[in-house]
Structures are given as C-alpha cells and as structure tokens.
PDB file of N, CA and C in Angstrom:
ATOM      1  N   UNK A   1      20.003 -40.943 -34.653  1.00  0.00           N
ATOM      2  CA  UNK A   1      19.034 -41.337 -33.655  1.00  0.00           C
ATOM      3  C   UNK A   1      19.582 -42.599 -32.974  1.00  0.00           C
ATOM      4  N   UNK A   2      19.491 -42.882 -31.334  1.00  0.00           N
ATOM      5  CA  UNK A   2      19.589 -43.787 -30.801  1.00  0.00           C
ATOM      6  C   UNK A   2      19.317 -44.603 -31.063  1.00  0.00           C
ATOM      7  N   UNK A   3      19.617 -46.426 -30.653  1.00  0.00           N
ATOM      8  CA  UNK A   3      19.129 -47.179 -30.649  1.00  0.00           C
ATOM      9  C   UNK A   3      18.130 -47.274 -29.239  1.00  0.00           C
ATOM     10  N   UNK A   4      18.504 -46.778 -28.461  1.00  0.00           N
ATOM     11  CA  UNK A   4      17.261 -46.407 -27.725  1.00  0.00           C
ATOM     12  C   UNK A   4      16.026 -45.348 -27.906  1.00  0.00           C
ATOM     13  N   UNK A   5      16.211 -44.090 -28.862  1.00  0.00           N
ATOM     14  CA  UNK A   5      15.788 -43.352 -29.027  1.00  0.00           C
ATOM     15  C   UNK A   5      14.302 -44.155 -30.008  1.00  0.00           C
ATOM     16  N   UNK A   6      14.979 -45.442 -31.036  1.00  0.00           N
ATOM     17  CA  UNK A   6      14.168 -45.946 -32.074  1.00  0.00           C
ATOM     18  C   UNK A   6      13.157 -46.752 -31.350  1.00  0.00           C
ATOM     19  N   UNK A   7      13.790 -47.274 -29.894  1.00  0.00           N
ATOM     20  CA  UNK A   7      12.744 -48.349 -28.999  1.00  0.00           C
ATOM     21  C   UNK A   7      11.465 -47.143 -28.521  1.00  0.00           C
ATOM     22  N   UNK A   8      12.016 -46.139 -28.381  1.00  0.00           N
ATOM     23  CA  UNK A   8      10.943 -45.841 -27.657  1.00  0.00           C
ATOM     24  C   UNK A   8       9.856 -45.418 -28.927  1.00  0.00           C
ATOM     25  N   UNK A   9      10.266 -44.755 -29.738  1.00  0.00           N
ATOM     26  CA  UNK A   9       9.608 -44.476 -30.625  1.00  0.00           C
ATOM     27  C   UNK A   9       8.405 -45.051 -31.115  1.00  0.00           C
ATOM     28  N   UNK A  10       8.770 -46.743 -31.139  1.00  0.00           N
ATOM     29  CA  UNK A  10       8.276 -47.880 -31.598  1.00  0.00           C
ATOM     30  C   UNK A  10       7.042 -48.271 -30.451  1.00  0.00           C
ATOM     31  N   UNK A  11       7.733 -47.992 -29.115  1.00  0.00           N
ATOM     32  CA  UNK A  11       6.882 -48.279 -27.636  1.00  0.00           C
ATOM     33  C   UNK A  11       5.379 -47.387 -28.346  1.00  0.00           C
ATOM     34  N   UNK A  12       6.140 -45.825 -28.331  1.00  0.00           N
ATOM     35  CA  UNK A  12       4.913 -44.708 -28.570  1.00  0.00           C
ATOM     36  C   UNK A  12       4.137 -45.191 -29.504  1.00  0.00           C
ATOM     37  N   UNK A  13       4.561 -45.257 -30.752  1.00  0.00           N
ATOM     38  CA  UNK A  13       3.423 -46.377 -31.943  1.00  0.00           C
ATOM     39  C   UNK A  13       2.593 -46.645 -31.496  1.00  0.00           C
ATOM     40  N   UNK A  14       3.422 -48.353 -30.856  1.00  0.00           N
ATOM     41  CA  UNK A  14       2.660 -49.460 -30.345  1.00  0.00           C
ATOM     42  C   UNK A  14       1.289 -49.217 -29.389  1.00  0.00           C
ATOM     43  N   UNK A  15       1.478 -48.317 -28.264  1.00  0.00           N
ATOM     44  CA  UNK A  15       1.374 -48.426 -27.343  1.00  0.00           C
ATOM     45  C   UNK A  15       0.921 -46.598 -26.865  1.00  0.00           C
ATOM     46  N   UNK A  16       0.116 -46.006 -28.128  1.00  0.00           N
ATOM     47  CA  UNK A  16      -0.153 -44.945 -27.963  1.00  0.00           C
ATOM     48  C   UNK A  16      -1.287 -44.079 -26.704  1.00  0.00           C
ATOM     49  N   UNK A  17      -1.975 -45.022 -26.319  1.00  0.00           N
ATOM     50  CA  UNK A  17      -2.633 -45.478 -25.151  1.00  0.00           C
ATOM     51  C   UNK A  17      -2.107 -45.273 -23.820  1.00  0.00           C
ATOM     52  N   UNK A  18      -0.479 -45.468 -23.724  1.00  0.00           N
ATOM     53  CA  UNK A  18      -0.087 -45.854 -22.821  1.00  0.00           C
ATOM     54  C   UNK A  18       1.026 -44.428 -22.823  1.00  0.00           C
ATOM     55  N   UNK A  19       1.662 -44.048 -23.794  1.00  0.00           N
ATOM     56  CA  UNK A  19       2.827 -43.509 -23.665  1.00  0.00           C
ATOM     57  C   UNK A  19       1.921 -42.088 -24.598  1.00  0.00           C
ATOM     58  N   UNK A  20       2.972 -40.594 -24.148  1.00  0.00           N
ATOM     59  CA  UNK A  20       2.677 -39.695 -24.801  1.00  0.00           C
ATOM     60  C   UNK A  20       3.975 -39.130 -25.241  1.00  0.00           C
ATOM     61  N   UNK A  21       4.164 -38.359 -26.540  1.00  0.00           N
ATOM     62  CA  UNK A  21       5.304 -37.856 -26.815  1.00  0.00           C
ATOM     63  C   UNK A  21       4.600 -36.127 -26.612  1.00  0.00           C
ATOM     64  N   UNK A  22       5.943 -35.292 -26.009  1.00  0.00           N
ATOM     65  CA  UNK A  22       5.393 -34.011 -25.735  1.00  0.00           C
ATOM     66  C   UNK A  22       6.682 -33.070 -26.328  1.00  0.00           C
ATOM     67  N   UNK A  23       6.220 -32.508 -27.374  1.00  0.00           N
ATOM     68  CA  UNK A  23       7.265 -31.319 -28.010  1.00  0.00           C
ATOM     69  C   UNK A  23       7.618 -30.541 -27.729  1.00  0.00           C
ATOM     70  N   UNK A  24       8.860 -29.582 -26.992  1.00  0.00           N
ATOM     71  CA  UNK A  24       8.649 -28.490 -26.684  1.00  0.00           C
ATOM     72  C   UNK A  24       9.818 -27.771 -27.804  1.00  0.00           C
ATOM     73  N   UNK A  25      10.179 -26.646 -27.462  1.00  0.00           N
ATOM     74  CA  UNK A  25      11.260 -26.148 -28.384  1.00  0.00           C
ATOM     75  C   UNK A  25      12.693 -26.426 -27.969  1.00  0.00           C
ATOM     76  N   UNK A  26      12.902 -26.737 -26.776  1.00  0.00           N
ATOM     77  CA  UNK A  26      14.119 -27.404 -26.661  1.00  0.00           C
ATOM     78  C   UNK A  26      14.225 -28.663 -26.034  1.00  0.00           C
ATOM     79  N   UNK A  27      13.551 -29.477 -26.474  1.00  0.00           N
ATOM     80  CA  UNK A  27      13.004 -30.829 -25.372  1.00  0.00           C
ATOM     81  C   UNK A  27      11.649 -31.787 -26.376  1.00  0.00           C
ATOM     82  N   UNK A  28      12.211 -33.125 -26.420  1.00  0.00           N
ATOM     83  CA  UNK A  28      11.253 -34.078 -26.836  1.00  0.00           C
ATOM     84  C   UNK A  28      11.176 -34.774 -25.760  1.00  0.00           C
ATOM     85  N   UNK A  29      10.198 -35.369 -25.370  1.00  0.00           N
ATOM     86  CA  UNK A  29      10.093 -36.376 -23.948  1.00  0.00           C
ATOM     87  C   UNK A  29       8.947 -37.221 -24.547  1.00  0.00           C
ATOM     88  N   UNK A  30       8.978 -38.379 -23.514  1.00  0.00           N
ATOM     89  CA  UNK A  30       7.713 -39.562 -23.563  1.00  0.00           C
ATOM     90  C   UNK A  30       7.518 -39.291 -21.849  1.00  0.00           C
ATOM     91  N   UNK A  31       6.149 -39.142 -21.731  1.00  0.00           N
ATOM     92  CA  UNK A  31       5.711 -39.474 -20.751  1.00  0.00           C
ATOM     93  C   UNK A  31       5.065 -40.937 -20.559  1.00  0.00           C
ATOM     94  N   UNK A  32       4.732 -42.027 -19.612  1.00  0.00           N
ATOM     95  CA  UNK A  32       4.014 -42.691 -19.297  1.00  0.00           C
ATOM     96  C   UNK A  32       2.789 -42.453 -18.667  1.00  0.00           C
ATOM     97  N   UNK A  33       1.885 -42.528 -19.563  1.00  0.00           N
ATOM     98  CA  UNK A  33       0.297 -41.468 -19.063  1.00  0.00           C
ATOM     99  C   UNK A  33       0.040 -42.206 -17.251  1.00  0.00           C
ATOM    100  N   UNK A  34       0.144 -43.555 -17.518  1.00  0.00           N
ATOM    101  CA  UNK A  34      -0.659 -43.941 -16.047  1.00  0.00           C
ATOM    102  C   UNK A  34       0.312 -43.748 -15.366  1.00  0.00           C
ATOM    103  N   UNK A  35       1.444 -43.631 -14.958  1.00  0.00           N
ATOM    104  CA  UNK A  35       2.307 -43.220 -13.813  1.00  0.00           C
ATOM    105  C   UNK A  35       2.509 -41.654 -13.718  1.00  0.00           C
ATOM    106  N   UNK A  36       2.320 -40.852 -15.080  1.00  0.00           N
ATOM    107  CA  UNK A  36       2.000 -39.486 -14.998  1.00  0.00           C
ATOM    108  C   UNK A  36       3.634 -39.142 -14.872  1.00  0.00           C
ATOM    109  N   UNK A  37       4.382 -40.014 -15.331  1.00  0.00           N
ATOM    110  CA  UNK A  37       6.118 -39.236 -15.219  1.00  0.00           C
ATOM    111  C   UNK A  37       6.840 -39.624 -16.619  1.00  0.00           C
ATOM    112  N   UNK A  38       7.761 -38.879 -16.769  1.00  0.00           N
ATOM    113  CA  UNK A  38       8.748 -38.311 -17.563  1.00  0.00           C
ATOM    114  C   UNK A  38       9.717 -40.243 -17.767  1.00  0.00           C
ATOM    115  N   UNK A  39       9.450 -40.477 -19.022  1.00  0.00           N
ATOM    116  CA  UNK A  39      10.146 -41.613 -19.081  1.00  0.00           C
ATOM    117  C   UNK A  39      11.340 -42.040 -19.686  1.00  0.00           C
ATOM    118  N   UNK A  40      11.661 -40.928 -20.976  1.00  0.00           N
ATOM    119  CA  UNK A  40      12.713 -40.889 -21.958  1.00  0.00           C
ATOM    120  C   UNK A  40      13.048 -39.455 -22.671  1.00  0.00           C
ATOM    121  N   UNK A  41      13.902 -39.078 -22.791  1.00  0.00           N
ATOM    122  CA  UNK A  41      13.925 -37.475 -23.349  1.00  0.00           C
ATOM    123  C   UNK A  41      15.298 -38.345 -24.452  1.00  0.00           C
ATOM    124  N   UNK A  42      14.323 -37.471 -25.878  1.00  0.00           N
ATOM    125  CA  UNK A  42      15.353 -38.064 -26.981  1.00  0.00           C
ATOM    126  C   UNK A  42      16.815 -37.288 -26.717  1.00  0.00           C
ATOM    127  N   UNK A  43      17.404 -37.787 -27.774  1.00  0.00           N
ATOM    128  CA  UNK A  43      18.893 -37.483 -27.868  1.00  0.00           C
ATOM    129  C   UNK A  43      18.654 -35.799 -28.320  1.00  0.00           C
ATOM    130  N   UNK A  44      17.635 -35.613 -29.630  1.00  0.00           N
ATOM    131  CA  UNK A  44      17.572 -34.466 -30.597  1.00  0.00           C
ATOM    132  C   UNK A  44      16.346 -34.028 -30.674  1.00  0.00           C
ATOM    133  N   UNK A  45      16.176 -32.650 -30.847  1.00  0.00           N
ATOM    134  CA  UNK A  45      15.217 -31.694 -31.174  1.00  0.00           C
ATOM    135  C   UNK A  45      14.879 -31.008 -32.086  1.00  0.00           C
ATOM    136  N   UNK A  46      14.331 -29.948 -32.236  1.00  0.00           N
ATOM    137  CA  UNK A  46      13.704 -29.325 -33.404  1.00  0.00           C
ATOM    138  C   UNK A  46      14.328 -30.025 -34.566  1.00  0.00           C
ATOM    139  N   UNK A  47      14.958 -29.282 -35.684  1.00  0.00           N
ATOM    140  CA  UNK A  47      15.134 -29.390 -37.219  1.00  0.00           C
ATOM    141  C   UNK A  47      15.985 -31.157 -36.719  1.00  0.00           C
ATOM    142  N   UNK A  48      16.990 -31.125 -35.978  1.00  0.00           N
ATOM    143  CA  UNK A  48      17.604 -32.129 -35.800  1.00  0.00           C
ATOM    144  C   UNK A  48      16.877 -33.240 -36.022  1.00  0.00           C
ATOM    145  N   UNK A  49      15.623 -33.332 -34.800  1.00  0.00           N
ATOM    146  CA  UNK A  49      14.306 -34.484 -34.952  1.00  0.00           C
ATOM    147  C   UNK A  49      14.114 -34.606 -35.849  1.00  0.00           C
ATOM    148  N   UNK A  50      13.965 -33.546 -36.752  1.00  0.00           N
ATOM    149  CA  UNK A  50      12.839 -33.982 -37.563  1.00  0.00           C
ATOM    150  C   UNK A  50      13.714 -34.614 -38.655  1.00  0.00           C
ATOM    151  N   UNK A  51      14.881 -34.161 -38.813  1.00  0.00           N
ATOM    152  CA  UNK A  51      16.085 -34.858 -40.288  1.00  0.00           C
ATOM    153  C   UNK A  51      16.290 -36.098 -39.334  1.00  0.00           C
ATOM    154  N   UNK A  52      16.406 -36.468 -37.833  1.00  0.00           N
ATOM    155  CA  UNK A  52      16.356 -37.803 -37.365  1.00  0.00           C
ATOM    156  C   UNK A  52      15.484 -38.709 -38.146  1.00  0.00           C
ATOM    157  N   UNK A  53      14.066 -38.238 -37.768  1.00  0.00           N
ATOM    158  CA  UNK A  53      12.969 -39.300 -37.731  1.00  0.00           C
ATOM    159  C   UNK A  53      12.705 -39.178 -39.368  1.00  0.00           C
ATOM    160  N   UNK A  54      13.007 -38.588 -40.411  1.00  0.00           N
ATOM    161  CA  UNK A  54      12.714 -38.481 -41.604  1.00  0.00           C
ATOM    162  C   UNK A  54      13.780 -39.060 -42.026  1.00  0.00           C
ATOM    163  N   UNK A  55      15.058 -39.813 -41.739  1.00  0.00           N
ATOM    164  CA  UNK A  55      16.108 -40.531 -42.111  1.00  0.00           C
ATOM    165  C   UNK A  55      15.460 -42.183 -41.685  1.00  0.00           C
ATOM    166  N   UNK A  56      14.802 -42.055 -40.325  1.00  0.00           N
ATOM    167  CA  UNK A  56      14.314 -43.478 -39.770  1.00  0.00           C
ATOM    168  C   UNK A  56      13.356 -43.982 -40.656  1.00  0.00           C
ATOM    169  N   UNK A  57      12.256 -43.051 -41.128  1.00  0.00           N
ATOM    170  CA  UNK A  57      11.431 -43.917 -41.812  1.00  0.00           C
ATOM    171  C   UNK A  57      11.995 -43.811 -43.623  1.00  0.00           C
ATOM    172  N   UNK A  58      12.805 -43.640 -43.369  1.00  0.00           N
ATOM    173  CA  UNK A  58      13.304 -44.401 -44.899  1.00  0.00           C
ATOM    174  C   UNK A  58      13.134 -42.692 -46.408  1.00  0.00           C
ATOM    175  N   UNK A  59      12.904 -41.902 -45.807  1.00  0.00           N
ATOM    176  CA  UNK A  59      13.413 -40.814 -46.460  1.00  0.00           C
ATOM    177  C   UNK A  59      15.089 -40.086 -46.749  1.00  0.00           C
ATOM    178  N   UNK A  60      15.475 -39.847 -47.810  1.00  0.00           N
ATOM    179  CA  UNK A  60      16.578 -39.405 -48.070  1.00  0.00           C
ATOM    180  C   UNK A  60      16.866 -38.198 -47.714  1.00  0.00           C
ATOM    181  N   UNK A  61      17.329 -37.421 -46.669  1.00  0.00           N
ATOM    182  CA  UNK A  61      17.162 -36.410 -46.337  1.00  0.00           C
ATOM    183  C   UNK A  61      18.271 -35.939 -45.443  1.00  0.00           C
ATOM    184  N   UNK A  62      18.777 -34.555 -45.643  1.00  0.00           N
ATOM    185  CA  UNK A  62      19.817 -34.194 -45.370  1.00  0.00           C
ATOM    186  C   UNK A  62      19.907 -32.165 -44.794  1.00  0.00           C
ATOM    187  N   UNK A  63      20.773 -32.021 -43.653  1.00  0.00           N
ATOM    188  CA  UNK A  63      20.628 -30.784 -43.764  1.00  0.00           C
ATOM    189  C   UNK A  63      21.403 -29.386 -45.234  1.00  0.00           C
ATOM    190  N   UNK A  64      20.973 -29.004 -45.212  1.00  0.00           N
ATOM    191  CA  UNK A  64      21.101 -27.851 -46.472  1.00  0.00           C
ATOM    192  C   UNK A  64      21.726 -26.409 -45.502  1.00  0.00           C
TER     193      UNK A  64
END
C-alpha cells in the first residue's frame, strides 16, 4: 500500500462526513461528497486490498 494510499485512508477515517470510499470489482475510489468528484483511486483491489489493508492494521497476513 502507498504512502499515499495510507493518507487517504486516514482522511476517510477522520473525515467520514466528508469523504466516501466506493468498491467496485475492479476499482477502489474516494469520492469527496461536497464537490461530488472522484478524488483518489487506490493502487489495489479486490483480494489484493484486502491482504493490503489487513497488513496496515497490524495483522499477519499473507497470500496462500
């Protein structure tokens, strides 16, 4: 995962109000709700994301 990929992540957290994350099957994106546009599209998707973001928060985890 990016070091940009982790900012935004952190933005979405923070700032869930403001930012939306939208899943598709080949595509993660953040939208910015009040401007209504497309703000960041991660690096990785499906299984990838998810062994990303399950490595970020501190799980040991690996593909098989």
């Amino acid at each position: 995962m990016s070091e940009k990929d982790i900012e935004w992540l952190e933005k979405c957290k923070n700032e869930p109000e403001k930012y939306k994350i939208y899943v598709d099957n080949d595509l993660i994106s953040v939208t910015d709700v009040e401007q209504d546009e497309n703000v960041h599209d991660f690096a990785s998707f499906g299984y990838e994301f998810a062994l990303d973001l399950l490595n970020y928060i501190g799980c040991n985890a690996e593909f098989v």
